[in-house]
Protein backbone atom coordinates (compact mmCIF):
# COMPACT_ATOMS: atom_id res chain seq x y z
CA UNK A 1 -76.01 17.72 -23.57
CA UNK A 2 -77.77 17.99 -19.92
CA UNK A 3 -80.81 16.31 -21.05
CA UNK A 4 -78.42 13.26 -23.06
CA UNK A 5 -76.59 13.03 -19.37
CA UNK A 6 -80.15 12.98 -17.64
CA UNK A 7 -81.48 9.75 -19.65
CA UNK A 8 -81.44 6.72 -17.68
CA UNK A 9 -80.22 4.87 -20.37
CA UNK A 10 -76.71 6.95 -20.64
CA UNK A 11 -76.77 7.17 -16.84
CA UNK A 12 -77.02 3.19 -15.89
CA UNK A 13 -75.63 2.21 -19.07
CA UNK A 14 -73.66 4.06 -21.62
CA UNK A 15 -71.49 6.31 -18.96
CA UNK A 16 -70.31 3.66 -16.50
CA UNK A 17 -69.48 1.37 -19.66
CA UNK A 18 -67.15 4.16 -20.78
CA UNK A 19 -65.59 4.71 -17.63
CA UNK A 20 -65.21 0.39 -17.13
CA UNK A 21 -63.33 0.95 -20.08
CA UNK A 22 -60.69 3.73 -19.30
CA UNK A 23 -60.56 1.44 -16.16
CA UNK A 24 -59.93 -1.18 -18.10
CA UNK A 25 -56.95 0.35 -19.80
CA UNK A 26 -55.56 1.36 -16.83
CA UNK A 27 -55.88 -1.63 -14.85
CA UNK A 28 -57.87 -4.73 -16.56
CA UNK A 29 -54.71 -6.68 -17.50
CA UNK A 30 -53.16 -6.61 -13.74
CA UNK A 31 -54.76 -8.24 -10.34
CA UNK A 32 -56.68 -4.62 -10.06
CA UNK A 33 -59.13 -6.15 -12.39
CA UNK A 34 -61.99 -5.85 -9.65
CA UNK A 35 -61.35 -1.91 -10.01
CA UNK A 36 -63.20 -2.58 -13.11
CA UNK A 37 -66.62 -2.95 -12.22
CA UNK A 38 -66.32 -0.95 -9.35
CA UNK A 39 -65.49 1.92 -11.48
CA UNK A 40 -68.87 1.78 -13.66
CA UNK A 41 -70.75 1.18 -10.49
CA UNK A 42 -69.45 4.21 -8.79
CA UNK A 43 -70.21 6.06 -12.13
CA UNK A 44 -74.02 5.16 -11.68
CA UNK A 45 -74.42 6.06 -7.85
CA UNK A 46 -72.74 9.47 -8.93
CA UNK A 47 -74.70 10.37 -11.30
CA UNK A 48 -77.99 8.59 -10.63
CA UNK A 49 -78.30 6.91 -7.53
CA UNK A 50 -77.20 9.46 -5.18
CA UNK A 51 -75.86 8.52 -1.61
CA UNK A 52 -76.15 10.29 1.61
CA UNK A 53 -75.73 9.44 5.58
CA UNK A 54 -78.94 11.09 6.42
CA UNK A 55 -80.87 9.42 6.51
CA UNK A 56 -78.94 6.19 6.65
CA UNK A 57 -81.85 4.51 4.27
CA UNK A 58 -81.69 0.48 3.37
CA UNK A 59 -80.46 1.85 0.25
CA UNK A 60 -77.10 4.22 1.63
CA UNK A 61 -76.34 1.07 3.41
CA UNK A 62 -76.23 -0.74 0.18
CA UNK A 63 -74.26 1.24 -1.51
CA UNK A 64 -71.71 1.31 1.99
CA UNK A 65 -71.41 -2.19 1.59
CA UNK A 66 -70.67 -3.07 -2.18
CA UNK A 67 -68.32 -0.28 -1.97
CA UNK A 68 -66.77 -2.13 0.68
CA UNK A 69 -67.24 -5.33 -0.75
CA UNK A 70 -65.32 -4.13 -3.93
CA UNK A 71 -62.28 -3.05 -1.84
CA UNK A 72 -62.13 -6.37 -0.27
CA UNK A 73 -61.95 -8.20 -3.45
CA UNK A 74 -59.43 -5.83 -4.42
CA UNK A 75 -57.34 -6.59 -1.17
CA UNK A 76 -57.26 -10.22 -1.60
CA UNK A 77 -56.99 -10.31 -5.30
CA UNK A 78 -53.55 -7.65 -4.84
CA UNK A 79 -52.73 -9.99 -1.84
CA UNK A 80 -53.05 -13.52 -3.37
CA UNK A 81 -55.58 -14.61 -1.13
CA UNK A 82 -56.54 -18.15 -1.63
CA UNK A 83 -60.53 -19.29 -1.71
CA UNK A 84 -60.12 -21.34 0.68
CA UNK A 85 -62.87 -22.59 3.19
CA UNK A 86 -62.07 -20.25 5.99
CA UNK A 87 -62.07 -17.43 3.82
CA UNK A 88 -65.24 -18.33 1.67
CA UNK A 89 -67.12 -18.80 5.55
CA UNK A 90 -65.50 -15.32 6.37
CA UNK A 91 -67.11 -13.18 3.66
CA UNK A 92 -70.44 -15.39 4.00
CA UNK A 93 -70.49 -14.53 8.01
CA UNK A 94 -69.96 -10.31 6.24
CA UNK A 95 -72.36 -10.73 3.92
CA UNK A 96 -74.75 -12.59 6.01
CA UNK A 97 -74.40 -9.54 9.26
CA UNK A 98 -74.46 -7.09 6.40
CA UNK A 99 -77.56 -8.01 5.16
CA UNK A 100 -79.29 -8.12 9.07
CA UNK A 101 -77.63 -4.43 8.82
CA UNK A 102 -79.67 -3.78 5.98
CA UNK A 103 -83.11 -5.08 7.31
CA UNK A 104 -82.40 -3.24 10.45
CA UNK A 105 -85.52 -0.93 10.21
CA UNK A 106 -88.26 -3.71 9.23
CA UNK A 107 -86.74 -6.09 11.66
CA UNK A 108 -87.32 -3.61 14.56
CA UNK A 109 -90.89 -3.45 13.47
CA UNK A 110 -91.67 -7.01 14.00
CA UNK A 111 -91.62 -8.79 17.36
CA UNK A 112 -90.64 -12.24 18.70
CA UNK A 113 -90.61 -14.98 16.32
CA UNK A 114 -91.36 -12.80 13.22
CA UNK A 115 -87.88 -10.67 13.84
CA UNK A 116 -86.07 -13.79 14.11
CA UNK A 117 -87.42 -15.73 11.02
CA UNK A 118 -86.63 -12.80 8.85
CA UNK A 119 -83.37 -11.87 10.05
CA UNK A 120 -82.28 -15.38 9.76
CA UNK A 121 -83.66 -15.93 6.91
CA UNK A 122 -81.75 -12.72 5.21
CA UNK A 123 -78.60 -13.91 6.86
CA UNK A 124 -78.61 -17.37 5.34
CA UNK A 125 -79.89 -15.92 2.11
CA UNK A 126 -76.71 -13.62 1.65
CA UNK A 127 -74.65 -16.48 3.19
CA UNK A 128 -75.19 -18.63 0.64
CA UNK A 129 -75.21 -16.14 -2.45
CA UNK A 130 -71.78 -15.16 -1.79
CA UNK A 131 -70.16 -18.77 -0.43
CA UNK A 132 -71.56 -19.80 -4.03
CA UNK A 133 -69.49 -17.41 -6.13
CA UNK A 134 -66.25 -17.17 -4.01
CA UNK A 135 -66.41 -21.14 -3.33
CA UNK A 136 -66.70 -22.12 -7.23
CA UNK A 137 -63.15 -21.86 -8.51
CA UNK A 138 -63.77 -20.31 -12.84
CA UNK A 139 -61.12 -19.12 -14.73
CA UNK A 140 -61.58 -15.57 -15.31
CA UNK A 141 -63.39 -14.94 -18.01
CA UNK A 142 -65.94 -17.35 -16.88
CA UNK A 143 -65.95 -15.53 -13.91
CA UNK A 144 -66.75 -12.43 -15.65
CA UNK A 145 -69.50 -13.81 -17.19
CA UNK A 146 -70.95 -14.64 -14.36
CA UNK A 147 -70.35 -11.69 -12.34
CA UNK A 148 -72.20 -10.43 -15.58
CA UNK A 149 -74.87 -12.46 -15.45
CA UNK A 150 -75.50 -11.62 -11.78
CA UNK A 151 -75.81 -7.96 -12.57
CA UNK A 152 -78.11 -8.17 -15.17
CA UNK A 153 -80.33 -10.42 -13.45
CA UNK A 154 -80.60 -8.64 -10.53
CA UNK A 155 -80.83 -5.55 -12.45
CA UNK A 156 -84.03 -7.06 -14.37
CA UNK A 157 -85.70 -8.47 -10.87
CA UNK A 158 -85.42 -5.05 -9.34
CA UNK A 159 -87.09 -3.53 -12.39
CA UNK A 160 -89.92 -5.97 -12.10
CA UNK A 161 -90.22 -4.91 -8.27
CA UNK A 162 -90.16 -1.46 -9.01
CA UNK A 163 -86.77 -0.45 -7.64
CA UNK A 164 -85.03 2.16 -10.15
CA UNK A 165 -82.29 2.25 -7.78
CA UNK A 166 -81.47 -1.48 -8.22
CA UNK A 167 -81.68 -2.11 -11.78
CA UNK A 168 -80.09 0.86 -12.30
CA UNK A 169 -76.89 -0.42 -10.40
CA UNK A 170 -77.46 -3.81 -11.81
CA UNK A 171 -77.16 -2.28 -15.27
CA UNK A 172 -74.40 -0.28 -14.68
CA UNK A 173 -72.29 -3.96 -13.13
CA UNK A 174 -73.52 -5.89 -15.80
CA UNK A 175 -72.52 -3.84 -18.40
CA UNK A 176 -69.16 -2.52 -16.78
CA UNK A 177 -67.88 -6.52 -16.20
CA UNK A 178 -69.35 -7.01 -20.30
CA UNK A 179 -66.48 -4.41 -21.10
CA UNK A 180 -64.04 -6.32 -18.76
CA UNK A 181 -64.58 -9.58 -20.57
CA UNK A 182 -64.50 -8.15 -24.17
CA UNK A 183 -61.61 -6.21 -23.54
CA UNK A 184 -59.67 -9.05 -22.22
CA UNK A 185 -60.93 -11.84 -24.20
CA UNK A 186 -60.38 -9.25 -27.50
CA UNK A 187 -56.48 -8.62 -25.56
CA UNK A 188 -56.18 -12.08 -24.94
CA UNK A 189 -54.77 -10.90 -21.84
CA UNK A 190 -57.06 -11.54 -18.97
CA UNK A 191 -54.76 -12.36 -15.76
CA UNK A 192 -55.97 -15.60 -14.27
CA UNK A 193 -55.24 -16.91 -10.75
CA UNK A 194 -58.54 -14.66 -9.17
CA UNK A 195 -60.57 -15.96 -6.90
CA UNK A 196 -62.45 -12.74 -6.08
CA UNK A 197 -63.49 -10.44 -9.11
CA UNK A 198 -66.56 -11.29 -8.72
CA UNK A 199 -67.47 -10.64 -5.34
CA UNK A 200 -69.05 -7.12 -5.62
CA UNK A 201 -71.35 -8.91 -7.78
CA UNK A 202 -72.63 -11.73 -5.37
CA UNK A 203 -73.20 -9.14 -2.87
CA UNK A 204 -74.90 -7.00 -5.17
CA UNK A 205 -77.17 -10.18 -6.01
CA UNK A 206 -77.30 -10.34 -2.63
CA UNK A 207 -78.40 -7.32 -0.86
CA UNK A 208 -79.54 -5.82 -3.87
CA UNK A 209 -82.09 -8.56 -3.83
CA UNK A 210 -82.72 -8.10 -0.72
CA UNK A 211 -83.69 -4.34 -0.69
CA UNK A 212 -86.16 -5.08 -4.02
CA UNK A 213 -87.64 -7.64 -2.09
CA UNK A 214 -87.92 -5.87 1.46
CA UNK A 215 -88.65 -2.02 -0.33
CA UNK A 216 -90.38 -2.95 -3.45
CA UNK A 217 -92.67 -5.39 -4.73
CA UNK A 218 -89.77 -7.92 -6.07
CA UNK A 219 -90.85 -11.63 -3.96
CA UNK A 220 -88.24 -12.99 -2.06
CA UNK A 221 -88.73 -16.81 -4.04
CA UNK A 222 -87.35 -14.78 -7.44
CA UNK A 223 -84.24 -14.37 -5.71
CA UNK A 224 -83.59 -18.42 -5.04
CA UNK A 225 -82.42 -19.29 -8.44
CA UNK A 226 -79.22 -16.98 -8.31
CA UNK A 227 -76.89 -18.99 -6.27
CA UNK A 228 -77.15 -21.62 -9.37
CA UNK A 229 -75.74 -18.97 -11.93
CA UNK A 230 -71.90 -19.66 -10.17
CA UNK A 231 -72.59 -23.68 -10.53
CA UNK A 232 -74.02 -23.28 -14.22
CA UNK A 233 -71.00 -22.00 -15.54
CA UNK A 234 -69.11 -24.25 -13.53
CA UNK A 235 -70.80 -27.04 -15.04
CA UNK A 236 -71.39 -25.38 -18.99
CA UNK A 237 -69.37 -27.35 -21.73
CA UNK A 238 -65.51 -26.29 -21.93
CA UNK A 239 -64.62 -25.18 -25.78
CA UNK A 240 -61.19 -23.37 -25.71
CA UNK A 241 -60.50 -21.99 -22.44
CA UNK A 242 -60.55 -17.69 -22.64
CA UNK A 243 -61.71 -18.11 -25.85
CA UNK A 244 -65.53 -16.35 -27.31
CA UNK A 245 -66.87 -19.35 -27.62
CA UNK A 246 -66.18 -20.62 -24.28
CA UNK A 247 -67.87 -17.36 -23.09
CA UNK A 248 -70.78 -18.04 -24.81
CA UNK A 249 -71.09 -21.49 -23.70
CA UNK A 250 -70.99 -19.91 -20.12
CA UNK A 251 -73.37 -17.16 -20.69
CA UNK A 252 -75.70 -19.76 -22.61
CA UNK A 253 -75.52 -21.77 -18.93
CA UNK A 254 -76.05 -18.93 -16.65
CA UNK A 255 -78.94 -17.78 -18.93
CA UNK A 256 -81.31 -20.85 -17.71
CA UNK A 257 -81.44 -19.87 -13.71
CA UNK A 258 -81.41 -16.11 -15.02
CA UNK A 259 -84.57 -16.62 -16.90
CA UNK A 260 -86.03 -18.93 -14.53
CA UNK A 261 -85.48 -16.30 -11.91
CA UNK A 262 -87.10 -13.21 -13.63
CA UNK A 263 -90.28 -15.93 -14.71
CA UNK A 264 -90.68 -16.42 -10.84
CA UNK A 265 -90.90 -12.80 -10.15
CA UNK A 266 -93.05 -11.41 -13.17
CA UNK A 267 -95.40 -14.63 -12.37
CA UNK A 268 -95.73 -13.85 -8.83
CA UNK A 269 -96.03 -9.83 -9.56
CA UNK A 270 -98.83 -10.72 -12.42
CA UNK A 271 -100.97 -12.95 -10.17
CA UNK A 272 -100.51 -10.31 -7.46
CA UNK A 273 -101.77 -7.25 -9.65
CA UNK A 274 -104.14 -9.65 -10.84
């Protein structure tokens, strides 16, 4: 049984699945649903990922801030927060001084225009990831595939930098909002009206990137096709709103920046090992 819990498979996978589904059960069908994915995620950072405030590493901060980005989403979602503009530009200006937060300890070893370039550059980066899921209104299962999609991507561009850590939570996301939408779309009771659920993702995509990118070998031009997974299910083909097909006309949408994405990095990590 220790060695089945040990496997990175049941670990990243199979355990916070199971957990995204007692979560599920207890909260999927109210305004909680953002508990949902946070629950598998938390699963994966127990078990795998570990967390710890010595030393406060680019990853600890990481995992501070999706934690925290889950509990907003939860706040607004339980509060009936609307998406509007000055809320979208408020969690872009968090996202954007989280990630500077994040690249704290390479920004301090570069000087003059070099500090600057990068830390605006992160800034903008996260700025834009997360104004492009919270601004694009989706009913909710839509939004749940995205929030999917964004996992799984991310998870697979951390793997190809060599960050366990990231693909490990990415895997763990992806799969926990997969239960979410089968569960609801299997229900037929997915609450609608949320503007948030998936915000934890877009950070994730985010600053997740942003640590494969800044601690691994993942390059930073993988991570550009990701803000275009919100507007591809925005713009995929309706077929029976909250229905399986419409969810696979979504998924079918975000798959073409997802793919695009991971193409960039393995290219750029071939020609490099090359």
């Amino acid at each position: 049984m220790q060695q089945l819990l040990e496997n990175p498979a049941v670990q990243s996978a199979a355990l916070p699945a199971f957990v995204a589904a007692i979560a599920w059960g207890l909260v999927g069908r109210t305004r909680a649903l953002a508990a949902v994915p946070l629950a598998g995620w938390a699963t994966v950072v127990a078990l795998a990922v570990g967390f710890g405030f010595e030393p406060l590493s680019a990853r600890n901060k990481l995992v501070i801030a999706l934690a925290a980005s889950a509990l907003i989403a939860l706040a607004l979602e339980l509060l009936r927060v609307q998406a509007r503009a000055r809320v979208v530009a408020a969690l872009a200006a968090l996202a954007a001084a989280a990630s500077v937060w994040i690249a704290l300890r390479v920004l301090e070893q570069r000087a003059g225009a070099a500090a600057w370039s990068l830390g605006l550059g992160v800034g903008a980066w996260a700025a834009v990831m997360v104004a492009a899921v919270a601004w694009v209104r989706l009913p909710t299962a839509r939004a749940l595939v995205v929030a999917a999609a964004l996992g799984f991507t991310t998870a697979a561009l951390g793997l190809l930098g060599a960050s366990a850590s990231i693909a490990m939570m990415g895997i763990a996301l992806g799969a926990s909002c997969g239960v979410a939408l089968v569960a609801g779309l299997g229900s037929g009771r997915l609450p609608e009206g949320l503007r948030f659920v998936g915000l934890q993702m877009a950070v994730f995509a985010a600053l997740g990137g942003e640590v494969a990118s800044l601690t691994g070998q993942l390059p930073w031009t993988a991570l550009l096709p990701l803000p275009l997974i919100p507007l591809a299910a925005r713009l995929a083909p309706r077929r029976g709103a909250g229905s399986a097909t419409d969810a696979a006309l979504t998924a079918a949408a975000c798959a073409v920046p997802a793919l695009v994405a991971a193409a960039l990095a393995w290219r750029a990590i071939g020609v490099a090992t090359n």
